[in-house]
N, C-alpha and C. Protein backbone atom coordinates (compact mmCIF):
# COMPACT_ATOMS: atom_id res chain seq x y z
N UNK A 1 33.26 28.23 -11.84
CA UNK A 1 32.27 29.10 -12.45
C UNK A 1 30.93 28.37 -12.60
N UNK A 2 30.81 27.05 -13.42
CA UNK A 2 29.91 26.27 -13.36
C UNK A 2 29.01 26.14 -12.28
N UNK A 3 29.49 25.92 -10.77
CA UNK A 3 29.28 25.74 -9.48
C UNK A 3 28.70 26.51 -9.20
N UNK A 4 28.91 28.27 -9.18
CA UNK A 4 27.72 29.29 -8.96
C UNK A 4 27.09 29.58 -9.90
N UNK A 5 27.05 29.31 -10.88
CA UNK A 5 25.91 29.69 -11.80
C UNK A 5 24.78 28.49 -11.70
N UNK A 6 25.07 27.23 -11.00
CA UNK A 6 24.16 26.46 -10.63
C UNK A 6 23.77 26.98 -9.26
N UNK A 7 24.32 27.25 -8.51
CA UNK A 7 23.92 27.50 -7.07
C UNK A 7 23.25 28.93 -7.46
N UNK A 8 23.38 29.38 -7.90
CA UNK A 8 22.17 30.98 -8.50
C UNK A 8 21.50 30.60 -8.91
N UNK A 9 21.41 29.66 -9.48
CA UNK A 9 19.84 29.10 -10.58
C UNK A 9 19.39 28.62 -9.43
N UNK A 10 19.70 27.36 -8.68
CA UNK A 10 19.13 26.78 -7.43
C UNK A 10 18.39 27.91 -6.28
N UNK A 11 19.03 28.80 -6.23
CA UNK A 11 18.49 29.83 -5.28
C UNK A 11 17.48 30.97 -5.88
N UNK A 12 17.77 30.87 -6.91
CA UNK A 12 16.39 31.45 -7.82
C UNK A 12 14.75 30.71 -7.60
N UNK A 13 15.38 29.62 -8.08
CA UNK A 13 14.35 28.39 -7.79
C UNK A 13 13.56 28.70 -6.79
N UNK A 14 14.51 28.18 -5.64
CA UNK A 14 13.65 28.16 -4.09
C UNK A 14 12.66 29.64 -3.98
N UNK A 15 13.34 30.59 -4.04
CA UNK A 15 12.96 31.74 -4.00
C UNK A 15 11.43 31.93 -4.56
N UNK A 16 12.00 31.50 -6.09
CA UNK A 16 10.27 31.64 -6.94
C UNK A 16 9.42 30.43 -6.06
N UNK A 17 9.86 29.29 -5.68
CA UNK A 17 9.16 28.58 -4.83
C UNK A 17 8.65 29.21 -3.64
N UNK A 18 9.13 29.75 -3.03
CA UNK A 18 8.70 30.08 -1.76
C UNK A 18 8.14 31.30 -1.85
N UNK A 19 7.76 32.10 -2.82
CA UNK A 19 7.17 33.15 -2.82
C UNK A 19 6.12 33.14 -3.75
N UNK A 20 5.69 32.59 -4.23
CA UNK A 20 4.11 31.82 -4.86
C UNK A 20 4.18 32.47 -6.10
N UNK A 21 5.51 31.79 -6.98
CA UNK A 21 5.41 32.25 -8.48
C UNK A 21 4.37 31.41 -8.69
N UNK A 22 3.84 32.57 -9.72
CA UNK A 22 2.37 32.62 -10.83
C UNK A 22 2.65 31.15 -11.59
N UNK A 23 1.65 29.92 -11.59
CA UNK A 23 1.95 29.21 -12.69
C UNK A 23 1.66 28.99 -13.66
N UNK A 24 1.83 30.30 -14.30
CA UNK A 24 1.70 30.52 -15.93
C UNK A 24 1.11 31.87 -16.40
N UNK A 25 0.70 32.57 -15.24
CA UNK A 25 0.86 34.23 -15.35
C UNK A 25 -0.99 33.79 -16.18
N UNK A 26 -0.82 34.51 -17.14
CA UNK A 26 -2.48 34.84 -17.61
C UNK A 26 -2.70 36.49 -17.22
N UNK A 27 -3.83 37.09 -17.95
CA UNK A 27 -4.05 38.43 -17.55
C UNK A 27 -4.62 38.53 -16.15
N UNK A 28 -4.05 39.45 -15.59
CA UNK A 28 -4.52 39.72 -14.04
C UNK A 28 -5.49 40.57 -14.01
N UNK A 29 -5.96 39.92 -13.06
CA UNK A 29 -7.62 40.47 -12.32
C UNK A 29 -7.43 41.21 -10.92
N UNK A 30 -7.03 42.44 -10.87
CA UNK A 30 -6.82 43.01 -9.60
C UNK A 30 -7.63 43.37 -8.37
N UNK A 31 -7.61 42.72 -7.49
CA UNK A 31 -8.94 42.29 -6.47
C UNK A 31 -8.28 43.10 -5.23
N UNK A 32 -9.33 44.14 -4.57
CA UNK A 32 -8.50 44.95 -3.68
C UNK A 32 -9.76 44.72 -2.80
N UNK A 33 -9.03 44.80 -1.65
CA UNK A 33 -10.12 44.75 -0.02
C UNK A 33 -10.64 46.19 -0.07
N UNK A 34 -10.13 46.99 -0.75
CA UNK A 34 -10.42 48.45 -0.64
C UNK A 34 -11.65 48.78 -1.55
N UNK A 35 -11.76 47.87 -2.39
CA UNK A 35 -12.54 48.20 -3.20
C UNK A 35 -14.17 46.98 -3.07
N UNK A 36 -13.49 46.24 -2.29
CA UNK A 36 -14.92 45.08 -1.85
C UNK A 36 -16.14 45.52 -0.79
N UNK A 37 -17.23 45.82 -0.98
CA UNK A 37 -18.37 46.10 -0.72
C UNK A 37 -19.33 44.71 -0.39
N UNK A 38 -19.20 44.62 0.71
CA UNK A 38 -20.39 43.40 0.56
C UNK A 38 -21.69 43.52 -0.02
N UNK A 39 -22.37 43.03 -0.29
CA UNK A 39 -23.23 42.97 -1.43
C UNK A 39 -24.32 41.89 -0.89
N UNK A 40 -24.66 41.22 -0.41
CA UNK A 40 -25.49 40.10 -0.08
C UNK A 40 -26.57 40.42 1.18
N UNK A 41 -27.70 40.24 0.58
CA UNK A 41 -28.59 39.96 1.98
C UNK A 41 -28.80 39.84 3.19
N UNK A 42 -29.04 40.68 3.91
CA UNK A 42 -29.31 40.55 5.40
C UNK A 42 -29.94 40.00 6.27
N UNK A 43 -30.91 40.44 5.52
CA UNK A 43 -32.72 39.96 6.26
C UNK A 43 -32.51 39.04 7.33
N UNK A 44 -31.88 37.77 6.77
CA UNK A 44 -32.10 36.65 7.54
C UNK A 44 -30.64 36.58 8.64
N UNK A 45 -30.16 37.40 8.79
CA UNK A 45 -28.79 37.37 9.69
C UNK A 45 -28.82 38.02 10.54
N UNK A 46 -30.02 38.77 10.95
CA UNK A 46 -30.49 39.75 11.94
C UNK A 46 -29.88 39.19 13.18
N UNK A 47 -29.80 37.91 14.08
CA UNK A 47 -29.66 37.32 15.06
C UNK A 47 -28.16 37.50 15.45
N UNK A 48 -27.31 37.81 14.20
CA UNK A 48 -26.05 38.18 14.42
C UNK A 48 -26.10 39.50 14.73
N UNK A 49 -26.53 40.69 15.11
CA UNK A 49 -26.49 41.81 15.04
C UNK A 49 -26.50 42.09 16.49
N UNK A 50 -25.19 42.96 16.99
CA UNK A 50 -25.01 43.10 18.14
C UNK A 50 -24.47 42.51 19.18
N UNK A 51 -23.90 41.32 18.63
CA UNK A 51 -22.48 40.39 18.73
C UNK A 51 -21.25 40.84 18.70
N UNK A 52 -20.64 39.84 19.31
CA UNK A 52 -18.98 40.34 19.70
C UNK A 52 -17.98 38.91 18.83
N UNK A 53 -17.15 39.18 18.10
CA UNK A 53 -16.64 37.96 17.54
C UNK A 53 -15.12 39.07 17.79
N UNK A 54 -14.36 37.57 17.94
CA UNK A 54 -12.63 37.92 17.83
C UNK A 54 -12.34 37.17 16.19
N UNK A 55 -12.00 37.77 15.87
CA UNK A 55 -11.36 37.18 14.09
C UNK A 55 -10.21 37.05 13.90
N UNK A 56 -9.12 35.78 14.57
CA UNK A 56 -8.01 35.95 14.43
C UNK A 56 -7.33 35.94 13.78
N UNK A 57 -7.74 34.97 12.69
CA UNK A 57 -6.81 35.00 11.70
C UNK A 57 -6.95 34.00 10.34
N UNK A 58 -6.54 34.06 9.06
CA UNK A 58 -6.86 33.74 7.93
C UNK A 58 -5.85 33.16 7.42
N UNK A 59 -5.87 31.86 6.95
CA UNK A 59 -4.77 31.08 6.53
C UNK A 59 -4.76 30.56 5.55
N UNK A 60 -4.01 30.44 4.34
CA UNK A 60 -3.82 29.91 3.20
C UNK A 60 -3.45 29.03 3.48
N UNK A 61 -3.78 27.83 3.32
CA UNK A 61 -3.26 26.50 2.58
C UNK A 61 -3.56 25.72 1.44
N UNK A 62 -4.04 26.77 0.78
CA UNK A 62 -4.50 26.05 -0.42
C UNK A 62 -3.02 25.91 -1.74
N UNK A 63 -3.07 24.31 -2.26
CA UNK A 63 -1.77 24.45 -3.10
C UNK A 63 -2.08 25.07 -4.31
N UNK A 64 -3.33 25.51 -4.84
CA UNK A 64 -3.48 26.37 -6.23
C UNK A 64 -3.39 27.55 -5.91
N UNK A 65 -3.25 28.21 -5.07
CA UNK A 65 -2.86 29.64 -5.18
C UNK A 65 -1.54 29.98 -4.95
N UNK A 66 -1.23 31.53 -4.97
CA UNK A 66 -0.15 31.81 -4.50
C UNK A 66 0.12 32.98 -3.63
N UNK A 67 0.60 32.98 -2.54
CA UNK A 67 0.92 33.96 -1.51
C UNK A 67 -0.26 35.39 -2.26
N UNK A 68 -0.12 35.66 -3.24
CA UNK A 68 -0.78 36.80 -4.08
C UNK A 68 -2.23 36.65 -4.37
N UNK A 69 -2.54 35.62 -5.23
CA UNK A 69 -3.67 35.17 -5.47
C UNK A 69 -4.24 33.98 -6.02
N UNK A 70 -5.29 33.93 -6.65
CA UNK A 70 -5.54 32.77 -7.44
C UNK A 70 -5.86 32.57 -8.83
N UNK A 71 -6.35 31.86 -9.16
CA UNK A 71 -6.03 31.65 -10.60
C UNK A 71 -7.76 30.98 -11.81
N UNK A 72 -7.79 31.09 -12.37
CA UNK A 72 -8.91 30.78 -13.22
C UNK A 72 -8.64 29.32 -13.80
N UNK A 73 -10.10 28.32 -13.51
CA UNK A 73 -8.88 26.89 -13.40
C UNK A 73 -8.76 26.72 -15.45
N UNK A 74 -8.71 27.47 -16.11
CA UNK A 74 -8.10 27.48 -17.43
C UNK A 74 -7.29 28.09 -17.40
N UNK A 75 -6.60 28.82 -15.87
CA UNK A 75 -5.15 29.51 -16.30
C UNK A 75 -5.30 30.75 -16.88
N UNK A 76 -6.09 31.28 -17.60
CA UNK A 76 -6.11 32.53 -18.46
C UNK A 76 -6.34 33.75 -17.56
N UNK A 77 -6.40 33.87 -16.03
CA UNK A 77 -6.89 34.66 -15.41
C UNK A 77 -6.34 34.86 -14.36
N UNK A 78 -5.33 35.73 -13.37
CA UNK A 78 -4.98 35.56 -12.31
C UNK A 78 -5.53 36.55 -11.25
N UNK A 79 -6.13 35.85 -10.41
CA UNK A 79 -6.83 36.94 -9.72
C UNK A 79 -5.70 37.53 -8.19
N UNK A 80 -5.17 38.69 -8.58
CA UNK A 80 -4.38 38.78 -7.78
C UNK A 80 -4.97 40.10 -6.86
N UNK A 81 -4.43 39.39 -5.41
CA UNK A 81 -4.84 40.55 -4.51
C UNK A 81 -3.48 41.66 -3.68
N UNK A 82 -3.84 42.38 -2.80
CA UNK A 82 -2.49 42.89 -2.21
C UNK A 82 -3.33 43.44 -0.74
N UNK A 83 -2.16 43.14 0.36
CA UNK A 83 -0.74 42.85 -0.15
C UNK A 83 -0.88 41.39 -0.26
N UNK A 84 -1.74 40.58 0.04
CA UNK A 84 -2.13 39.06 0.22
C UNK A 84 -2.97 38.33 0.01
N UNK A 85 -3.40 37.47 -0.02
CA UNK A 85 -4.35 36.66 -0.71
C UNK A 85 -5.13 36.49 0.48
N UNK A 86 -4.33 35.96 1.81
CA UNK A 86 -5.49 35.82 3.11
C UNK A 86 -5.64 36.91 3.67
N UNK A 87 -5.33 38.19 3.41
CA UNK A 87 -5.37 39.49 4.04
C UNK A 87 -6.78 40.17 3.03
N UNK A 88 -6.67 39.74 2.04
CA UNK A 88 -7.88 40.26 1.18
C UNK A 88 -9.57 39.51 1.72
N UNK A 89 -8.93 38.15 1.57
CA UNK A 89 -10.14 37.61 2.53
C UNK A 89 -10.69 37.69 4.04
N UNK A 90 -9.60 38.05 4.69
CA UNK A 90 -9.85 38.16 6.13
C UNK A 90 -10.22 39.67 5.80
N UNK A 91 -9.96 40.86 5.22
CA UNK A 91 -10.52 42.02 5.44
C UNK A 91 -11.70 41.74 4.54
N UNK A 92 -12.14 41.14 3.69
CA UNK A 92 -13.80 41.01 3.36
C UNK A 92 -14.25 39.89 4.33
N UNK A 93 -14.43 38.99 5.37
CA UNK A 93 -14.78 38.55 5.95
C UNK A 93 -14.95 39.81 7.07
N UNK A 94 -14.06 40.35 7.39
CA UNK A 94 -14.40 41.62 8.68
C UNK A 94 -15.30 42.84 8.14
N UNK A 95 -15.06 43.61 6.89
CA UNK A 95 -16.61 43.91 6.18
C UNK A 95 -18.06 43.25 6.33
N UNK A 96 -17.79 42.17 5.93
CA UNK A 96 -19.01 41.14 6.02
C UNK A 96 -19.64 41.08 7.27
N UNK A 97 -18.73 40.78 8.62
CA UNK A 97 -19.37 41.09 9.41
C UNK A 97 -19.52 41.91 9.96
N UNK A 98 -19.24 43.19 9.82
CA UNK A 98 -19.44 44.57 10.26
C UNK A 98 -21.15 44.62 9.27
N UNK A 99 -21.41 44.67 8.23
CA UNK A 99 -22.32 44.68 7.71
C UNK A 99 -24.04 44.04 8.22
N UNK A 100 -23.25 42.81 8.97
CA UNK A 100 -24.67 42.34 9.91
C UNK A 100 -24.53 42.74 10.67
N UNK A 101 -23.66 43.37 11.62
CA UNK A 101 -23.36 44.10 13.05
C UNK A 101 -23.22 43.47 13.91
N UNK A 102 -21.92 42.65 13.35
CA UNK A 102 -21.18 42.07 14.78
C UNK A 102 -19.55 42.84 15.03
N UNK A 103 -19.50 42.86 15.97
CA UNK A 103 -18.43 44.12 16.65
C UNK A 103 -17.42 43.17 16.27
N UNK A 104 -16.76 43.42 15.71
CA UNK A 104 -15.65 42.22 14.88
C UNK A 104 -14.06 42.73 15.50
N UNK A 105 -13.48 42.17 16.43
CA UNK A 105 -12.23 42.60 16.93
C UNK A 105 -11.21 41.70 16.52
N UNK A 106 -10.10 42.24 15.98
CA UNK A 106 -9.26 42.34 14.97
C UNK A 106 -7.55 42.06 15.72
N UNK A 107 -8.22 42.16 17.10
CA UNK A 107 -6.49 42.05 17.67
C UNK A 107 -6.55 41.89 19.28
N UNK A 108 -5.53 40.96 19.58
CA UNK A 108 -5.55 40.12 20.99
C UNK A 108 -5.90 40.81 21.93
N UNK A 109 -5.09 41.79 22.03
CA UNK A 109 -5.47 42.51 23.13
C UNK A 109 -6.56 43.67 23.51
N UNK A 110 -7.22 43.66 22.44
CA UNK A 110 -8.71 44.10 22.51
C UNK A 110 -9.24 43.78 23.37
N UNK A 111 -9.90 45.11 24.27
CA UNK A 111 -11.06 44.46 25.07
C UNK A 111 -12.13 43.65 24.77
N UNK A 112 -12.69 42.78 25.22
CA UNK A 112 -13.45 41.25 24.41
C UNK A 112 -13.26 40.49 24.48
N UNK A 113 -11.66 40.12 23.99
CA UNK A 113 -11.66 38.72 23.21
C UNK A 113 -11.23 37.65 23.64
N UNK A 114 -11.43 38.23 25.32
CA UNK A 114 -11.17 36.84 26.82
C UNK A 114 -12.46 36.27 26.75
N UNK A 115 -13.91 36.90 26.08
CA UNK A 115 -15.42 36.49 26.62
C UNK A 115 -15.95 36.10 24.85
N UNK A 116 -15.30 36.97 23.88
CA UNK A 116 -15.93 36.42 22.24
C UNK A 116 -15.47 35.27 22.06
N UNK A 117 -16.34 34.88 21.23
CA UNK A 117 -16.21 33.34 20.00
C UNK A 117 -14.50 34.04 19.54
N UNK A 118 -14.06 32.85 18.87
CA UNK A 118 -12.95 33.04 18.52
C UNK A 118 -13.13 32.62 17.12
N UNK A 119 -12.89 33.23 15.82
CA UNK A 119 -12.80 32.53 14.39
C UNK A 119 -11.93 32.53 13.86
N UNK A 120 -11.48 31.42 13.25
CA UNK A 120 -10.07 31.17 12.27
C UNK A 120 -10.52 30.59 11.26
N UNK A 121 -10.07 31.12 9.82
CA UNK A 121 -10.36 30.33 8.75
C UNK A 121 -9.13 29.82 8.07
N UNK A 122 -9.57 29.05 7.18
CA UNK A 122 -8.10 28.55 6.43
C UNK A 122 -8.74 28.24 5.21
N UNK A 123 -8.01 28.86 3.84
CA UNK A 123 -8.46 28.77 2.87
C UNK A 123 -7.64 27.18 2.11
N UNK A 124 -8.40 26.47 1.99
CA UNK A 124 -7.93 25.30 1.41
C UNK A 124 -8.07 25.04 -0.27
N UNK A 125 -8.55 25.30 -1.02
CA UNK A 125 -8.25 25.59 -2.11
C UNK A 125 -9.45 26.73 -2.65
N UNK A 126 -8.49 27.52 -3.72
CA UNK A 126 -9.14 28.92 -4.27
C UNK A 126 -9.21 28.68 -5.91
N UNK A 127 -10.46 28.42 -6.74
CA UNK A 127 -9.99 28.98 -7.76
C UNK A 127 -11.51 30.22 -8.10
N UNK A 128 -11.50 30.06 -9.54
CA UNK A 128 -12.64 31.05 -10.14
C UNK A 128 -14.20 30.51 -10.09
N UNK A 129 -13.80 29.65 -9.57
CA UNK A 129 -14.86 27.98 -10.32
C UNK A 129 -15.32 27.71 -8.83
N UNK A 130 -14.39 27.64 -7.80
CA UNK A 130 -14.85 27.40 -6.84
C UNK A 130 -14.01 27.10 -5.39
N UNK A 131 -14.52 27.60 -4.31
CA UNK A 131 -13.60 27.92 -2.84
C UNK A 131 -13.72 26.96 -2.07
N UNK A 132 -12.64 26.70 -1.22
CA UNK A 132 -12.83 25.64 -0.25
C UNK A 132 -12.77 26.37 0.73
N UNK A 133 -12.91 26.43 1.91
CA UNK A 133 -12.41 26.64 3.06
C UNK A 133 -12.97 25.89 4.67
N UNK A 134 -12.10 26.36 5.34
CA UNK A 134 -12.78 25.68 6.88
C UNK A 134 -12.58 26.55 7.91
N UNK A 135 -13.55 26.50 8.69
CA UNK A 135 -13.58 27.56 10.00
C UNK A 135 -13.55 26.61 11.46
N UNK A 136 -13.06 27.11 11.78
CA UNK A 136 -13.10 27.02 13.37
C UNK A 136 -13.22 28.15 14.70
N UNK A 137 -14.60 27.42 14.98
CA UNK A 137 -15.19 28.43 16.05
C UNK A 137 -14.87 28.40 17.46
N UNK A 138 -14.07 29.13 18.11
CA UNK A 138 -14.13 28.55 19.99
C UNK A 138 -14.72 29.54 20.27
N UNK A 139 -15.15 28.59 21.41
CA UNK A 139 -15.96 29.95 22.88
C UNK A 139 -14.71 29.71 23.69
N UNK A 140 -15.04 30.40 24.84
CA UNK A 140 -13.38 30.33 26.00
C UNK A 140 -14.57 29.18 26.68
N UNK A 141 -13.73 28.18 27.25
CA UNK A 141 -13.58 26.99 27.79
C UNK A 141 -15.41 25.75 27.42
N UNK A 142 -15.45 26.40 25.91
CA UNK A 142 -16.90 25.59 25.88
C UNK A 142 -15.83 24.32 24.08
N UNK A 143 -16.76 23.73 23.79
CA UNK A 143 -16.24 23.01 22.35
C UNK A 143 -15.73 24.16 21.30
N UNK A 144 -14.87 23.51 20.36
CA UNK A 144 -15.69 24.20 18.98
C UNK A 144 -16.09 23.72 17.97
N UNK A 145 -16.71 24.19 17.16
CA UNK A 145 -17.40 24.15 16.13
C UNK A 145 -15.98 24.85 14.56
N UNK A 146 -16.01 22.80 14.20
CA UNK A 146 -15.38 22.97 12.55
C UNK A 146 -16.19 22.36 11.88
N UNK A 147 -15.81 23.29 10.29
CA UNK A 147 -16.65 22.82 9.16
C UNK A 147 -16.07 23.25 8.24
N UNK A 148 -15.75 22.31 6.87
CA UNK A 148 -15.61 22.79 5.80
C UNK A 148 -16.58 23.48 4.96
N UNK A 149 -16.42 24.22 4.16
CA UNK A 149 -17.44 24.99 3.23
C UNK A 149 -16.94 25.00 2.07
N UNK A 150 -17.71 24.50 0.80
CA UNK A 150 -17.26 24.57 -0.34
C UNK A 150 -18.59 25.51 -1.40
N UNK A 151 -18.08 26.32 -1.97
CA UNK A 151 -18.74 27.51 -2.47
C UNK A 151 -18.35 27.29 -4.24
N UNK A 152 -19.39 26.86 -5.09
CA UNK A 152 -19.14 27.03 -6.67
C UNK A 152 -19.98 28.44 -7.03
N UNK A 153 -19.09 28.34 -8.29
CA UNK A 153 -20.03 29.42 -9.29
C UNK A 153 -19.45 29.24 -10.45
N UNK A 154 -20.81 29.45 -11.02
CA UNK A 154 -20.97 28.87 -12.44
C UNK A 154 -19.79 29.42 -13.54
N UNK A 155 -19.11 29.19 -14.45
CA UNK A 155 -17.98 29.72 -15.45
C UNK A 155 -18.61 31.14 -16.04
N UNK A 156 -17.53 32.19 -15.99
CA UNK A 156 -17.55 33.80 -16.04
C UNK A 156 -18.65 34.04 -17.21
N UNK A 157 -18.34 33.60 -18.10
CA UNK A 157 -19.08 34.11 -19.50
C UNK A 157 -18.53 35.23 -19.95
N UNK A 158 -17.61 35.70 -19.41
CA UNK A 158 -16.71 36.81 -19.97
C UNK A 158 -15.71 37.28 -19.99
N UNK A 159 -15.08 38.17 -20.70
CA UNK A 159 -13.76 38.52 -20.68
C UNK A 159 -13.82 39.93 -20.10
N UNK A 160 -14.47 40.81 -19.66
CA UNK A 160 -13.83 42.10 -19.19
C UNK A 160 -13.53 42.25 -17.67
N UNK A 161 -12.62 42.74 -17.93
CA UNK A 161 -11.94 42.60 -16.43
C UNK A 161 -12.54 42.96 -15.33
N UNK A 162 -13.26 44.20 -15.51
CA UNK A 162 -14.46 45.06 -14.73
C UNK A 162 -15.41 44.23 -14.01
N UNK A 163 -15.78 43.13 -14.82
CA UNK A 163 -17.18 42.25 -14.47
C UNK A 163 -16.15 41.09 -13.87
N UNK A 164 -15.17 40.33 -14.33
CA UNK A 164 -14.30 39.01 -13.31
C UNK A 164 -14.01 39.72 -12.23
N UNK A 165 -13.81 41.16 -11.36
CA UNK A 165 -12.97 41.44 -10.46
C UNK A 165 -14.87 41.42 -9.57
N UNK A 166 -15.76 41.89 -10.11
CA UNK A 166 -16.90 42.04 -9.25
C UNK A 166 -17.47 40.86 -9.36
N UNK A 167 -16.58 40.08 -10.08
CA UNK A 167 -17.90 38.33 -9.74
C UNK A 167 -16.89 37.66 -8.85
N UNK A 168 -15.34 38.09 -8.42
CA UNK A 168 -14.31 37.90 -7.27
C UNK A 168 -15.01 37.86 -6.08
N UNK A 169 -15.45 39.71 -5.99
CA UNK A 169 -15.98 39.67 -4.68
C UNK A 169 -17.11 39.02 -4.49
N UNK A 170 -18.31 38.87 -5.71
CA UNK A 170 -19.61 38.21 -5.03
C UNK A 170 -18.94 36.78 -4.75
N UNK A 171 -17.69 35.90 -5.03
CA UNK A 171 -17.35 34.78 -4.12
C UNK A 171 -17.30 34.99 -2.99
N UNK A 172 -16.66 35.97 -2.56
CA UNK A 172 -16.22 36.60 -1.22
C UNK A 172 -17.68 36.61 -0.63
N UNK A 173 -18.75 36.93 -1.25
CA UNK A 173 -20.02 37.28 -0.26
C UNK A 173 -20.58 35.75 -0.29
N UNK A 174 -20.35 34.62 -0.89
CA UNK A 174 -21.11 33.36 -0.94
C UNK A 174 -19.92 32.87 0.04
N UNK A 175 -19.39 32.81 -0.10
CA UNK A 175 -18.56 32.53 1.10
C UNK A 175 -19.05 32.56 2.25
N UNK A 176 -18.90 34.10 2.62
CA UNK A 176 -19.50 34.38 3.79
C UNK A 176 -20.79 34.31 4.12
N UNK A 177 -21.59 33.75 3.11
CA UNK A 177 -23.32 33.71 3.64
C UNK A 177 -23.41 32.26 3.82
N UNK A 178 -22.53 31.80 2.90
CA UNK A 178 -22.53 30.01 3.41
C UNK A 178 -22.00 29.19 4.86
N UNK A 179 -21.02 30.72 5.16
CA UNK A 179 -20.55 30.23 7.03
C UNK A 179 -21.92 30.64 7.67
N UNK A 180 -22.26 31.85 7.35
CA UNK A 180 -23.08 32.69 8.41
C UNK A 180 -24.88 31.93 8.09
N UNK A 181 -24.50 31.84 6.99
CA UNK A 181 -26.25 31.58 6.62
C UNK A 181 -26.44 29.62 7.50
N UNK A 182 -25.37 28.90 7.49
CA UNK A 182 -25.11 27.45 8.07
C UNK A 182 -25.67 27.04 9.56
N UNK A 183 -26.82 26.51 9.46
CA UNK A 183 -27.33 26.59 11.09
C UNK A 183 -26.67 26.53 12.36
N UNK A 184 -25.62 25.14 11.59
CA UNK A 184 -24.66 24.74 13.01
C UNK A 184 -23.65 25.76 12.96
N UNK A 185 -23.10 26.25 11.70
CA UNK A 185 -22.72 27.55 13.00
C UNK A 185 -23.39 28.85 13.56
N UNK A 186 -24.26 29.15 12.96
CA UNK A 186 -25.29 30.15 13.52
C UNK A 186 -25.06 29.49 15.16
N UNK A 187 -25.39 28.41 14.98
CA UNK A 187 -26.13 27.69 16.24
C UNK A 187 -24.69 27.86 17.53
N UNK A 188 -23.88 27.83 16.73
CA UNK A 188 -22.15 27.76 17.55
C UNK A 188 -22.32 29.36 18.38
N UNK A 189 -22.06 29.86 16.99
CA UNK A 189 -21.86 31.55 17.44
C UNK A 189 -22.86 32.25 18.06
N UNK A 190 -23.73 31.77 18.37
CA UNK A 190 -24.80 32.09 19.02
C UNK A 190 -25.38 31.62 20.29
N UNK A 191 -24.90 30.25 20.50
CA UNK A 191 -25.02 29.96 21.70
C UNK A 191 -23.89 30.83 23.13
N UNK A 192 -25.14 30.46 24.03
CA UNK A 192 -24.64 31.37 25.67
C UNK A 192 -23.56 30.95 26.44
């Protein structure tokens, strides 16, 4: 009896391990791709407009989050997305660039994406406070272009949930103005 009631606890374990239990829960901040609007400045991104990018794909590796979301680095806040944490960012990264007007294709076998840049990001650590991530740019048979990007913002000043879920997404837009607004990759994604 002893024996499976340890081997159930053990498999509980792994389980909450491998599926990105919350560490320590806090009130949730519900962050939906459905509801993210880019929000940030154009003016100066004009040069992207009328571009072809392949966007393959968005990768978590960051160890403070979880499969779901991330967290407020006092813990009191979990910013959770659905169905995923890199699915929320990769669909506001494909907003984002639909917004400067680059034809943003979303899947292999799309016509394109033998002749587009190729982008992959990987989120390396997420909190409220501040994003890591890194991109990698290919052309078909030219270099590519990697870079980390690290994005702060200043502590919430508040508690209503309304205002933490819309200061979520303006990360989401510093994010993306810090890849796009970045000369060398302007300079990547833009070269012939």
């Amino acid at each position: 009896m002893g024996r499976i009631f340890g081997k159930a606890i053990l498999l509980i374990a792994c389980f909450l391990a491998l599926t990105g239990c919350p560490r320590g829960g806090g009130t949730k901040v519900f962050i939906k791709q459905t509801s993210y609007n880019p929000s940030f400045e154009t003016a100066n991104l004009s040069a992207y407009k009328g571009k072809t990018l392949y966007f393959s794909s968005v990768t978590n590796n960051a160890a403070n989050t979880s499969i779901w979301g991330y967290y407020s680095t006092d813990s009191l806040y979990t910013y959770e997305a659905a169905p995923a944490l890199q699915t929320y960012f990769w669909d506001c990264f494909v907003k984002s660039f639909n917004r400067i007007g680059v034809n943003t294709l979303v899947a292999p076998w799309a016509a394109g994406t033998a002749t587009a840049p190729e982008l992959q990001v990987v989120l390396n650590s997420v909190s409220d406070l501040k994003f890591v991530f890194s991109v990698n740019l290919t052309k078909p048979g030219e270099s590519t272009f990697t870079k980390e990007y690290t994005v702060e913002s200043p502590p919430a000043g508040t508690t209503d949930l309304a205002e933490l879920e819309k200061r979520s997404y303006r990360l989401a837009d510093a994010a993306f103005t810090a890849m796009v607004g970045d000369p060398g990759f302007r300079k990547a994604f833009l070269k012939k």
